[in-house]
N, C-alpha and C. Protein backbone atom coordinates (compact mmCIF):
# COMPACT_ATOMS: atom_id res chain seq x y z
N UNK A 1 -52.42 -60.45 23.63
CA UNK A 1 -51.64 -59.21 23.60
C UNK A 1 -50.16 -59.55 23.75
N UNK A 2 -49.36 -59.01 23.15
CA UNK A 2 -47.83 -58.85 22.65
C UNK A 2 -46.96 -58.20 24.07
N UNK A 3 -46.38 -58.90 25.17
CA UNK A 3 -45.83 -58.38 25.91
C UNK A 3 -45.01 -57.47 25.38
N UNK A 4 -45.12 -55.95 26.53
CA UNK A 4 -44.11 -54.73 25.98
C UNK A 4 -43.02 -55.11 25.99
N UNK A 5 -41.66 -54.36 25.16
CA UNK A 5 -40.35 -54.93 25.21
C UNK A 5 -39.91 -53.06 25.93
N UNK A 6 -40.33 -52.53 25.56
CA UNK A 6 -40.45 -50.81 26.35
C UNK A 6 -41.11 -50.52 27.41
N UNK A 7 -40.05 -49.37 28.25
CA UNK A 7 -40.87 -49.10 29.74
C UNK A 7 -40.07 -47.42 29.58
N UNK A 8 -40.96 -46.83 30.02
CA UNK A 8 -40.84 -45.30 30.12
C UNK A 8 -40.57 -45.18 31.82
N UNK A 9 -39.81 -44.48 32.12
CA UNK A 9 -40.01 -43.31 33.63
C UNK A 9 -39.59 -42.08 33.25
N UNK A 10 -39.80 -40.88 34.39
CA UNK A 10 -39.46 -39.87 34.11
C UNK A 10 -37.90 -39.91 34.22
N UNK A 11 -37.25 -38.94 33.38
CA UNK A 11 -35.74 -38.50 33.72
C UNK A 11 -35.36 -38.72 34.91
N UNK A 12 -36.30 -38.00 36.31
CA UNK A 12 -35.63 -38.35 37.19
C UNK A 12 -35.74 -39.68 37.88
N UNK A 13 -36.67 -40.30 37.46
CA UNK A 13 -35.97 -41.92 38.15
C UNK A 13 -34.98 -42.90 37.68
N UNK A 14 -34.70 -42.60 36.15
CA UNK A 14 -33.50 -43.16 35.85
C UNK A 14 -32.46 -43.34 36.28
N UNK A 15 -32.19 -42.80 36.86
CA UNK A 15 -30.71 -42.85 37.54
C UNK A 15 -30.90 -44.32 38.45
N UNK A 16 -32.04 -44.15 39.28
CA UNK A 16 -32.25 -44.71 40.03
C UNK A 16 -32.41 -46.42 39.47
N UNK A 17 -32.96 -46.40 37.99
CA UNK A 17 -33.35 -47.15 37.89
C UNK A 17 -32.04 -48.23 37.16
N UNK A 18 -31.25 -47.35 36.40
CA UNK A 18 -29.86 -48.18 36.44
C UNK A 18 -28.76 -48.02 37.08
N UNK A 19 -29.15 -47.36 38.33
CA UNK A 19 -28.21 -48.25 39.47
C UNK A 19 -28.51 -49.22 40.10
N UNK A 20 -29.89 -49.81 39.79
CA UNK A 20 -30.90 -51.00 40.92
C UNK A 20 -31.29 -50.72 41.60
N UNK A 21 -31.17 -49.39 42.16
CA UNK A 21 -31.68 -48.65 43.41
C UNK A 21 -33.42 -48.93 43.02
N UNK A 22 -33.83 -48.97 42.33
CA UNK A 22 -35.25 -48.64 42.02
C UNK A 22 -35.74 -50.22 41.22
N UNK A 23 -36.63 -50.88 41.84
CA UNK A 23 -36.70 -52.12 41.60
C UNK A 23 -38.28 -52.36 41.64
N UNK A 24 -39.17 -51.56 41.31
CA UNK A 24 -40.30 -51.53 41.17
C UNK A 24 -40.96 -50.51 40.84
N UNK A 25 -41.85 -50.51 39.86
CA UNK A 25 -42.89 -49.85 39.25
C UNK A 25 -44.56 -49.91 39.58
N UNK A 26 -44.80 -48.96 39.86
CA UNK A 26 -46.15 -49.11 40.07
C UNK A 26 -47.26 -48.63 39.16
N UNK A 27 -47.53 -49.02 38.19
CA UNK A 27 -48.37 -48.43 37.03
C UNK A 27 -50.40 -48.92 37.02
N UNK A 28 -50.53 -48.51 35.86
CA UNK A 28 -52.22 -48.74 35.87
C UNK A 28 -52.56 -49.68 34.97
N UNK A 29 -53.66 -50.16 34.66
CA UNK A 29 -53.88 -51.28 33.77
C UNK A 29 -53.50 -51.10 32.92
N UNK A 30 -52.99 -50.37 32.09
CA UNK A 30 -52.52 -49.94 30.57
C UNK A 30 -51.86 -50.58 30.20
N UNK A 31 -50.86 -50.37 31.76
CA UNK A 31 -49.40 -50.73 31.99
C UNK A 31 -49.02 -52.23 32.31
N UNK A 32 -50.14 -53.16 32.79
CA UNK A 32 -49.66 -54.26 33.50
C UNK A 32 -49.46 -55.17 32.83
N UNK A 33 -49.20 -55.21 31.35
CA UNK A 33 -49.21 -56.28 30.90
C UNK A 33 -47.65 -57.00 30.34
N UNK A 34 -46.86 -56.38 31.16
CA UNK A 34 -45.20 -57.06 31.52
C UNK A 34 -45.00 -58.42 31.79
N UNK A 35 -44.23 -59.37 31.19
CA UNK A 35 -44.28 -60.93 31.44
C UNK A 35 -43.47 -61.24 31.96
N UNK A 36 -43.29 -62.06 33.08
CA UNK A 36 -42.39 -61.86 33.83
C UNK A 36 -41.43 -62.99 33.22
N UNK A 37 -40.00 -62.58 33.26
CA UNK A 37 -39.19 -62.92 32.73
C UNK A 37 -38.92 -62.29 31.47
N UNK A 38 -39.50 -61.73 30.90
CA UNK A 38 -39.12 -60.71 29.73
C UNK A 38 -38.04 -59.42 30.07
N UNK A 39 -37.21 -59.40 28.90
CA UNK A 39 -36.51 -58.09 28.91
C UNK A 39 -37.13 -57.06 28.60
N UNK A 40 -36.94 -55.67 29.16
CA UNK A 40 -37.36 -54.63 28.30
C UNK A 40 -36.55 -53.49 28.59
N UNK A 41 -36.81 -52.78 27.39
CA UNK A 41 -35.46 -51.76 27.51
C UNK A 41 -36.36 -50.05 27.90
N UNK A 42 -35.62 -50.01 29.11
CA UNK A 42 -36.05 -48.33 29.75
C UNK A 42 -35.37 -47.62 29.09
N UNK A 43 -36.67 -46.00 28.81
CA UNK A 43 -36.41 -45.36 27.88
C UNK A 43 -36.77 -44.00 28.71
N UNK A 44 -35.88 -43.05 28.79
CA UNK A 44 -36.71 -41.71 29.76
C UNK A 44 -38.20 -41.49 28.97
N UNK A 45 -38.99 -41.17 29.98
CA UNK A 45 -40.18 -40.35 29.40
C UNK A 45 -39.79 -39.25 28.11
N UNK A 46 -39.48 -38.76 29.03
CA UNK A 46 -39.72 -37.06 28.35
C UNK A 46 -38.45 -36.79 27.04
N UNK A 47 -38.07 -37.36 26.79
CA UNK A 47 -36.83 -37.83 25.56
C UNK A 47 -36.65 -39.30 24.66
N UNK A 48 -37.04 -40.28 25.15
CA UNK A 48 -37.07 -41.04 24.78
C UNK A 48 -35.48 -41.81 24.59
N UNK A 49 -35.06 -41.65 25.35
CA UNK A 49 -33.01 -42.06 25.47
C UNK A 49 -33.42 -43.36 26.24
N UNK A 50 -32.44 -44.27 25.48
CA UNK A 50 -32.34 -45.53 25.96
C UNK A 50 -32.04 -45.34 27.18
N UNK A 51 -32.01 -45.91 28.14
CA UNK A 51 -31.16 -46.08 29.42
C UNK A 51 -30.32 -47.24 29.90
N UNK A 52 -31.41 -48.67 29.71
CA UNK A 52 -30.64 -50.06 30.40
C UNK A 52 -31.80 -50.73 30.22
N UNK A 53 -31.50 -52.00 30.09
CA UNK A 53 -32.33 -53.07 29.99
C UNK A 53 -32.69 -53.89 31.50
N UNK A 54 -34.43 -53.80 31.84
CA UNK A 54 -34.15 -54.63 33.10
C UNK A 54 -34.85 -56.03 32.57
N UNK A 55 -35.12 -57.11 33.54
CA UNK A 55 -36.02 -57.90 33.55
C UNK A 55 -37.09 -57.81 34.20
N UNK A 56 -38.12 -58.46 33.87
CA UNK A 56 -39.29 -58.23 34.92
C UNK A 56 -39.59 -59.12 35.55
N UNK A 57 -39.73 -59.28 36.72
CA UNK A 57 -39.60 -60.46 37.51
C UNK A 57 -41.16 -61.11 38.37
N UNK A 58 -42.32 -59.64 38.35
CA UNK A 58 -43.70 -60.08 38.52
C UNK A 58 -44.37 -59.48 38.39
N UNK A 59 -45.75 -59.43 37.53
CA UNK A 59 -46.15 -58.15 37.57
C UNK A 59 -47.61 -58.73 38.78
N UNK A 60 -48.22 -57.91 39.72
CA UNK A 60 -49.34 -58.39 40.68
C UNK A 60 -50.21 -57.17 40.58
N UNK A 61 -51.75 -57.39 41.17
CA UNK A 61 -52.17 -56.57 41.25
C UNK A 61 -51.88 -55.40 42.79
N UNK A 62 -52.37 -54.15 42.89
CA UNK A 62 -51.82 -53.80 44.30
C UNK A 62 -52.91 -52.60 44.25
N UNK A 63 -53.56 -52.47 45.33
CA UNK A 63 -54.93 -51.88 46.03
C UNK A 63 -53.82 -50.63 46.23
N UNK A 64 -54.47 -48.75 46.05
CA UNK A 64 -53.45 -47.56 46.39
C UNK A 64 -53.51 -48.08 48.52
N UNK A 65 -54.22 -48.27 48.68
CA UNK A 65 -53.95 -48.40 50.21
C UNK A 65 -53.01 -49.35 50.88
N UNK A 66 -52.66 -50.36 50.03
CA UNK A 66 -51.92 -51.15 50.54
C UNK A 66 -50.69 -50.92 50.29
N UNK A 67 -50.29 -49.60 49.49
CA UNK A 67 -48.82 -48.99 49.10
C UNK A 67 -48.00 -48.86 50.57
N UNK A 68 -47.06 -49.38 50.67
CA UNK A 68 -46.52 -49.60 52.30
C UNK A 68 -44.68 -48.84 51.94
N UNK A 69 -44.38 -49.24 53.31
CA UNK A 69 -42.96 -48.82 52.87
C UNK A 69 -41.67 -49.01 52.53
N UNK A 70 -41.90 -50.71 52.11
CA UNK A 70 -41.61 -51.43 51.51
C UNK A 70 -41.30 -51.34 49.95
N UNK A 71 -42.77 -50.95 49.61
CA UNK A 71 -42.40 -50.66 48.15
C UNK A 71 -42.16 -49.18 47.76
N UNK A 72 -41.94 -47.99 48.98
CA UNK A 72 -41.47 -47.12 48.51
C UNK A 72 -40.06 -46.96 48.84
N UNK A 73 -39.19 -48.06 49.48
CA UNK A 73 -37.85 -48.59 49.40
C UNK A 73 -37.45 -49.13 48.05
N UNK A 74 -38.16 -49.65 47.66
CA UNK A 74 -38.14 -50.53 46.56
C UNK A 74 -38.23 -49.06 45.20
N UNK A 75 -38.99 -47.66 45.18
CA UNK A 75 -38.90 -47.10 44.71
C UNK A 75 -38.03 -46.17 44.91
N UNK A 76 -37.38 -45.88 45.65
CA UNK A 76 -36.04 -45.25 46.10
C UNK A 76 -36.28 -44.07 46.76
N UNK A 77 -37.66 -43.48 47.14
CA UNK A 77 -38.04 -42.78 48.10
C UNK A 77 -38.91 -42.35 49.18
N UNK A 78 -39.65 -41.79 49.76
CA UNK A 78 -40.50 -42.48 50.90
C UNK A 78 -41.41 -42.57 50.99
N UNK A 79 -42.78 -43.28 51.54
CA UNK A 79 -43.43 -43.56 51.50
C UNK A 79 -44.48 -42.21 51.32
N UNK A 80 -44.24 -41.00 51.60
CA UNK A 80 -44.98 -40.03 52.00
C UNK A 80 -44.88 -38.96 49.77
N UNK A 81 -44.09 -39.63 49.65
CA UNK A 81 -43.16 -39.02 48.39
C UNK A 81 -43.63 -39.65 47.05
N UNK A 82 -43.71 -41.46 47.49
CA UNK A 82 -44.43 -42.05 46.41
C UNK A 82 -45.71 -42.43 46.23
N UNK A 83 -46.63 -41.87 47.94
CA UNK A 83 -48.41 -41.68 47.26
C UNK A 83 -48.38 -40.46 46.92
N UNK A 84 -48.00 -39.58 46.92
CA UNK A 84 -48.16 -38.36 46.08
C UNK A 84 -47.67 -38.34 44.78
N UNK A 85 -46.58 -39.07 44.73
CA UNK A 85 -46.46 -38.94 43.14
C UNK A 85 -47.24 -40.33 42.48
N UNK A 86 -47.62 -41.44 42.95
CA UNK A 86 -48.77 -42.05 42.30
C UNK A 86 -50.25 -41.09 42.22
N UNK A 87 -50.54 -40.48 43.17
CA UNK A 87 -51.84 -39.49 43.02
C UNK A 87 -51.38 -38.24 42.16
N UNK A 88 -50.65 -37.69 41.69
CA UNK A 88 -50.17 -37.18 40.44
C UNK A 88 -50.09 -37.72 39.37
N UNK A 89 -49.89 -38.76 39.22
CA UNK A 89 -49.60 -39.41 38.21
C UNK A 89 -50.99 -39.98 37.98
N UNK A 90 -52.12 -40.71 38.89
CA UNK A 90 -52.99 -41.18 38.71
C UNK A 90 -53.98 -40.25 39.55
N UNK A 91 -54.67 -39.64 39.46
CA UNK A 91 -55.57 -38.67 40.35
C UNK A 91 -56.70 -39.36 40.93
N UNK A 92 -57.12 -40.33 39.58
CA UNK A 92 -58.86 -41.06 39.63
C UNK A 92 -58.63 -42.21 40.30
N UNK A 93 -57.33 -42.61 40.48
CA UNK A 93 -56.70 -43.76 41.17
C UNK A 93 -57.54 -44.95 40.99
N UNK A 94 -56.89 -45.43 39.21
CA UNK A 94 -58.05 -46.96 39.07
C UNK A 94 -56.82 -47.98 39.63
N UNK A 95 -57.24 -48.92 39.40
CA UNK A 95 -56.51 -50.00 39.62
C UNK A 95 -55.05 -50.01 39.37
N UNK A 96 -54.10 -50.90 40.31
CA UNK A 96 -52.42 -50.35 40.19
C UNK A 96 -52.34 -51.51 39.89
N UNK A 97 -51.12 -51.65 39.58
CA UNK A 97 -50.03 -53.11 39.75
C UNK A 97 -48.47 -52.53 39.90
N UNK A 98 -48.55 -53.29 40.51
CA UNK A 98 -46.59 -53.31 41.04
C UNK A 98 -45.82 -54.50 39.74
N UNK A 99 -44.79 -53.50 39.40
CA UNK A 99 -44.32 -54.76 38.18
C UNK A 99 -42.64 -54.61 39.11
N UNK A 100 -42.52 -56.04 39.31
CA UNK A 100 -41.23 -55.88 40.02
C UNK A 100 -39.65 -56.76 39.24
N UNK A 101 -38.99 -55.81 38.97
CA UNK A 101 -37.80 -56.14 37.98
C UNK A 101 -36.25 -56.08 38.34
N UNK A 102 -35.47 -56.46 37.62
CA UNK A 102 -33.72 -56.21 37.96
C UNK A 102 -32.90 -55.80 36.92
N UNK A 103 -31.92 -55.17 36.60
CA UNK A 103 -31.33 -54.82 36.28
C UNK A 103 -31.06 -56.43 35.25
N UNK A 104 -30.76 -56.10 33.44
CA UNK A 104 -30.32 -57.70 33.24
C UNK A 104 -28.81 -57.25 32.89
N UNK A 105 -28.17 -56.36 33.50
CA UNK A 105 -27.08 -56.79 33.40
C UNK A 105 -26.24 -57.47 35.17
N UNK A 106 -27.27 -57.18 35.87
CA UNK A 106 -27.32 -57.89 37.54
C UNK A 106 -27.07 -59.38 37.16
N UNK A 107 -28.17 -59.77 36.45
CA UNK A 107 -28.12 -61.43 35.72
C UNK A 107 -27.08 -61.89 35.17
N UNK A 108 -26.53 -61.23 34.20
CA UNK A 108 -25.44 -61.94 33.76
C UNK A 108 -24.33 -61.54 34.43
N UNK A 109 -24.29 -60.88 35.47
CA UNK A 109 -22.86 -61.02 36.31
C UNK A 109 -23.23 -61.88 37.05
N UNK A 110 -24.63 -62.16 37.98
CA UNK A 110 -24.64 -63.57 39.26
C UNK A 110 -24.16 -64.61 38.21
N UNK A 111 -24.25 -64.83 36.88
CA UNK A 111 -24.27 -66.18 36.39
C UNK A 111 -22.80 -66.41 35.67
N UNK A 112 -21.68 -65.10 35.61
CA UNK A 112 -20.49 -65.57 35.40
C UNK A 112 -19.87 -66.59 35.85
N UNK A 113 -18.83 -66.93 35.49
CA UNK A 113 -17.77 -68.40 36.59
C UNK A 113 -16.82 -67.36 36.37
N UNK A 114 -16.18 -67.03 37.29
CA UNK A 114 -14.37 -67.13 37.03
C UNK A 114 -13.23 -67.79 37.42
């Protein structure tokens, strides 16, 4: 299978997601097949508007119980905020993975000289 070069969120996490504030995704098997080190370019859900290109830096598997608050830092809101919106988003709650990424324009500023 052809790693995705596209990643969808809703409108409202964009913001979040190209300011870096938001540095992880938590999706379902559909979704996990991100390579790490690949670019891909975020696109809102519900419009389809480019937004920013991140990298992906791992994709792992992740049990809904072991969702901590860690990775709802990592999603930019709280822990109480992002099992409800994973159980919205996933109701039957199969299998997750955390795909964890950066901003690639983060990359090519650590790697300037001036």
């Amino acid at each position: 299978m052809t790693a995705p070069t596209k990643i969808t969120f809703f409108s409202t996490l964009t913001p979040m997601v190209a300011a870096g504030v938001k540095t992880i995704t938590i999706r379902d098997e559909s979704e996990s097949h991100y390579q790490p080190g690949s670019r891909v370019a975020v696109h809102q859900l519900e419009t389809d508007h480019y937004v920013c290109d991140i990298v992906i830096d791992s994709v792992a598997p992740l049990a809904f119980e072991d969702i901590n608050a860690r990775h709802a830092e990592q999603e930019g809101m709280s822990l109480t905020e992002l099992k409800a919106l994973i159980l919205q988003i996933y109701p039957e709650r199969p299998p997750l993975f955390v795909v964890d990424f950066h901003l690639a324009e983060q990359l090519a500023r650590s790697q300037r000289v001036d």
